[in-house]
Protein backbone atom coordinates (compact mmCIF):
# COMPACT_ATOMS: atom_id res chain seq x y z
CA UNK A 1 -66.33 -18.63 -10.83
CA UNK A 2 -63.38 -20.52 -9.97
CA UNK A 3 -63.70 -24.33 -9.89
CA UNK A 4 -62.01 -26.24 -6.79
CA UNK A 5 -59.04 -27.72 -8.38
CA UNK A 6 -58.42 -23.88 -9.94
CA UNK A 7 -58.69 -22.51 -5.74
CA UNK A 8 -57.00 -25.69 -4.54
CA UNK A 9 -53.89 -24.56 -6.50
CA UNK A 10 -54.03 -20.99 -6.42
CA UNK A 11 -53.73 -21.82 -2.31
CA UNK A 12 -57.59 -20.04 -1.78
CA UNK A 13 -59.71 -22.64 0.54
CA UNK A 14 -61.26 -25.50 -1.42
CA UNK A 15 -63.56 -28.64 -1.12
CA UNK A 16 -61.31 -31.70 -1.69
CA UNK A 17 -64.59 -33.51 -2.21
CA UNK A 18 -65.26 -32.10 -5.75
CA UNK A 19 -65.65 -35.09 -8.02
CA UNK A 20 -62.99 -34.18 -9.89
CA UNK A 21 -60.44 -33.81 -7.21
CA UNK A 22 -61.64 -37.06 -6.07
CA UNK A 23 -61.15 -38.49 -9.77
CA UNK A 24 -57.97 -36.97 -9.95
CA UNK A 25 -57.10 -38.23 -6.55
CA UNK A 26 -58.59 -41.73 -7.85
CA UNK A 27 -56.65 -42.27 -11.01
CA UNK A 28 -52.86 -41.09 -8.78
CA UNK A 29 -53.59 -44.06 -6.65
CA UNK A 30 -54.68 -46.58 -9.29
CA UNK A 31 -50.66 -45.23 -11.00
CA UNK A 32 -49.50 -45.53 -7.24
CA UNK A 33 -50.70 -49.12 -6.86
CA UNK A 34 -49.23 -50.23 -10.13
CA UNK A 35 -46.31 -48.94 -9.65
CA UNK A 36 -46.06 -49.72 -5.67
CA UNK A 37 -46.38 -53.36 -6.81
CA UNK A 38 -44.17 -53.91 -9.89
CA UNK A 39 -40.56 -55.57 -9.41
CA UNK A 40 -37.47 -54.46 -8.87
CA UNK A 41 -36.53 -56.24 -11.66
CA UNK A 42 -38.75 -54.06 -14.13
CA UNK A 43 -36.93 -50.01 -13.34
CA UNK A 44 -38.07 -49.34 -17.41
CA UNK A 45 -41.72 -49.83 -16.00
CA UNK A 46 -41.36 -48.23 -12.59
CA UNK A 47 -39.77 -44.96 -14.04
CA UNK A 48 -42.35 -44.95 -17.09
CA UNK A 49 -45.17 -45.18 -14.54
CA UNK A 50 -43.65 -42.32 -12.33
CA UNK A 51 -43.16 -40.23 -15.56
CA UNK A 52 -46.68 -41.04 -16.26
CA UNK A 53 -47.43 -39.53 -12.78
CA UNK A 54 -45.65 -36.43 -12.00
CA UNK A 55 -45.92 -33.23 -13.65
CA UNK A 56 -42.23 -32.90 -14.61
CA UNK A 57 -39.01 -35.16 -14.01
CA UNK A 58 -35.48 -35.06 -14.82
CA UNK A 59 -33.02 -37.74 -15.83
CA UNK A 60 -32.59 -40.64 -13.43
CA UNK A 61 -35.66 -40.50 -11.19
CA UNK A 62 -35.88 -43.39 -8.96
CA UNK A 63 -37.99 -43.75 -6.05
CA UNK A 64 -38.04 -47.01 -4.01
CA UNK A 65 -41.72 -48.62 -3.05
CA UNK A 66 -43.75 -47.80 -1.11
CA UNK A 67 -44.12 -43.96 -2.62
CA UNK A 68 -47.61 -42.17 -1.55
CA UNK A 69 -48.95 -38.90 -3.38
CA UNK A 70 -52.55 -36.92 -3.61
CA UNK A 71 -52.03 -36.18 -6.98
CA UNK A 72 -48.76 -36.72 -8.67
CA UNK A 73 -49.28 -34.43 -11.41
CA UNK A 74 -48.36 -31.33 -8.97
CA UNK A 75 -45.11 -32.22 -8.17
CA UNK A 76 -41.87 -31.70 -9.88
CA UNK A 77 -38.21 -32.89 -9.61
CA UNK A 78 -35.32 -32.14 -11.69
CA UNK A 79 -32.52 -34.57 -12.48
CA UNK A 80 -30.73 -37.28 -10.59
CA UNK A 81 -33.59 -37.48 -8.14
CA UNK A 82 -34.07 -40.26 -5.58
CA UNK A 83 -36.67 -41.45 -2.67
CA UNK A 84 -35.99 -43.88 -0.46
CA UNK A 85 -38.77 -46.18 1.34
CA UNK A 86 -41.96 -44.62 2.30
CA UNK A 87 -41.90 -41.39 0.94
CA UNK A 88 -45.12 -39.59 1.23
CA UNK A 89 -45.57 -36.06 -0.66
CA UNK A 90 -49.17 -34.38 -0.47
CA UNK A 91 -49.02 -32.54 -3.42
CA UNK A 92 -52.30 -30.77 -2.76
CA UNK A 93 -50.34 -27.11 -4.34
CA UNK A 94 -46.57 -27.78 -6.26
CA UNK A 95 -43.89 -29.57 -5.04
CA UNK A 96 -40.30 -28.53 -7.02
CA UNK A 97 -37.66 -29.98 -6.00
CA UNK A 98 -34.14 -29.23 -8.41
CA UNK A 99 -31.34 -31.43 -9.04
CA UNK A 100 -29.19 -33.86 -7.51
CA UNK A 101 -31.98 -34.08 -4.60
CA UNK A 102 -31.79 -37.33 -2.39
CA UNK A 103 -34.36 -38.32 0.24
CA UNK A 104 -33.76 -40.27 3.01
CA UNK A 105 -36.60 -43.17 4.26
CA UNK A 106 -39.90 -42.01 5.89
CA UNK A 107 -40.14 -38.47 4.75
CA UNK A 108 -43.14 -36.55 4.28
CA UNK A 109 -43.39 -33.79 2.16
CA UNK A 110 -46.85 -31.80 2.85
CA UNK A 111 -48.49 -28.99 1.24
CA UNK A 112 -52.08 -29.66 2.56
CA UNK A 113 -53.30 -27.75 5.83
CA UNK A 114 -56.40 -27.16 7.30
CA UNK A 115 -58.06 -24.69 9.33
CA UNK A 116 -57.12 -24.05 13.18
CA UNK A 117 -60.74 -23.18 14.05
CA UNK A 118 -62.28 -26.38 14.80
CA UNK A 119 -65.92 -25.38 13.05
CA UNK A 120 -63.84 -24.38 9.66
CA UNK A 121 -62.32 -27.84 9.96
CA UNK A 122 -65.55 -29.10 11.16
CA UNK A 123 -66.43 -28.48 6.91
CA UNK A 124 -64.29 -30.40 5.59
CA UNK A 125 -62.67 -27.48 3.78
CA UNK A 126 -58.55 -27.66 3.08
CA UNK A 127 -55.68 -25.30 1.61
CA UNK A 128 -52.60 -25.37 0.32
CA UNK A 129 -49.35 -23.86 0.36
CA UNK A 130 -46.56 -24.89 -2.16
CA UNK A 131 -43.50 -26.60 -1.14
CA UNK A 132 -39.86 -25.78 -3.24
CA UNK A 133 -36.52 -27.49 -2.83
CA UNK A 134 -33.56 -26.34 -4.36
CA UNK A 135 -30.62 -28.29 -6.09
CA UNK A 136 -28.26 -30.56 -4.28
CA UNK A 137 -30.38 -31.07 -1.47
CA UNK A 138 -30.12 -33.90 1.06
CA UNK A 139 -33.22 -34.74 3.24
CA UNK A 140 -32.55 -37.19 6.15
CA UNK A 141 -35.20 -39.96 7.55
CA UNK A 142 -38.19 -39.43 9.19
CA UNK A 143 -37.93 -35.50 8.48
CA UNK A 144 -40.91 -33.47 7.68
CA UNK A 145 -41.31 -30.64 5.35
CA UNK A 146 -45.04 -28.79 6.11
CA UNK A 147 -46.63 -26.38 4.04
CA UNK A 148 -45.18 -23.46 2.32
CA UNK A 149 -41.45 -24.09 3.15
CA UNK A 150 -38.64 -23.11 0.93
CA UNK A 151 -35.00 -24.33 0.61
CA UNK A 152 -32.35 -22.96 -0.66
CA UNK A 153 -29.84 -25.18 -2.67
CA UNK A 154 -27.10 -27.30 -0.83
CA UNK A 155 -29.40 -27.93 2.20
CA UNK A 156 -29.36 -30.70 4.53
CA UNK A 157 -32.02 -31.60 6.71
CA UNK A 158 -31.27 -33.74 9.43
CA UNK A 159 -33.00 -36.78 10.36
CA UNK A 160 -36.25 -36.32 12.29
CA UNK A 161 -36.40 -32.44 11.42
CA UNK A 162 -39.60 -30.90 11.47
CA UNK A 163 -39.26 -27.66 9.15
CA UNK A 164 -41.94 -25.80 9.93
CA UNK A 165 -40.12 -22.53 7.79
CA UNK A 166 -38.03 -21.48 4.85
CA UNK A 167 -34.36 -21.35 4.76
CA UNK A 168 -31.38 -20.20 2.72
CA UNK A 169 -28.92 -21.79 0.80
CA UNK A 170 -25.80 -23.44 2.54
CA UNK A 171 -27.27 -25.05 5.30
CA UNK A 172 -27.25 -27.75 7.66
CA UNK A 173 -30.79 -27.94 9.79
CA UNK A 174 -32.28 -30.27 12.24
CA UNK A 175 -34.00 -30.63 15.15
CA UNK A 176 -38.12 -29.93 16.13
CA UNK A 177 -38.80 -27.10 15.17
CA UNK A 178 -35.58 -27.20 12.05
CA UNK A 179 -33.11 -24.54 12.81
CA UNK A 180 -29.55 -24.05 11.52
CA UNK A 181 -26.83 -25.90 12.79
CA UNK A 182 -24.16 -25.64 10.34
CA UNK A 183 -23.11 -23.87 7.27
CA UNK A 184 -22.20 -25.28 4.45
């Protein structure tokens, strides 16, 4: 029998309040508030603490406070990464994102959903669907990425996108829901 972190990341429907999600879930904030409280003037400590936190970083991670996670340990960026103010990923499944990725203020990254029938909500039960980003990717402020998206390196989401699906490489999107409005 599969435990509820084991469905929660295979994407099956799970109970997020299984002690040890809510341990896991716990121990990521305790890192968060550390690290959401630390100077500016110590970048050694802030970058050991997101380290500490993530499941796998690059070179040159920075990410400015306030950052907000479920977990921390299910999401994954590559070098050169940045995050401006605010950034809030639910890293309920994995969130990759490559190299050379930059993310504008107020973005949310989400991999969490819920049912649509109101008495499978009603329980309390979640899912998840994993989130990737390629390399060289640009996400503007205020943008949202939901559940399950993928996209392709050299993308640029505009500022107050909602991508609510996957797109190719070589792209510029934007606008509620995202859709291409350039090429790259």
């Amino acid at each position: 029998m599969m435990t509820e972190l084991e469905k929660m990341l295979s994407g099956q429907s799970y109970n997020p309040m299984d002690k040890t999600l809510i341990k896991m879930r716990f121990d990521a904030r305790i890192l968060l508030e550390t690290f959401n409280q630390t100077s500016v003037r110590k970048l050694g400590a802030r970058k050991k603490l997101l380290k500490n936190l993530f499941g796998s970083t690059g070179k040159d991670l920075y990410i400015e406070p306030t950052f907000n996670c479920d977990y921390g340990s299910n999401i994954h960026v590559g070098n050169h990464f940045y995050a401006n103010f605010n950034c809030v990923i639910l890293d309920v499944a994995e969130v990759r994102i490559g190299d050379n990725c930059f993310i504008a203020p107020q973005v949310g990254i989400y991999t969490a959903t819920h049912p649509i029938d109101p008495v499978e909500r009603a329980k309390g039960i979640e899912s998840a669907k994993p989130v990737n980003i390629g390399n060289n990717c640009w996400i503007g402020g205020n943008a949202v990425i939901n559940p399950g998206v993928s996209l392709g390196n050299n993308v640029v989401v505009g500022a107050g996108a909602v991508v609510t699906k996957s797109f190719g490489d070589n792209v510029v999107i934007a606008g509620n829901p995202a859709k291409v409005i350039k090429r790259v």
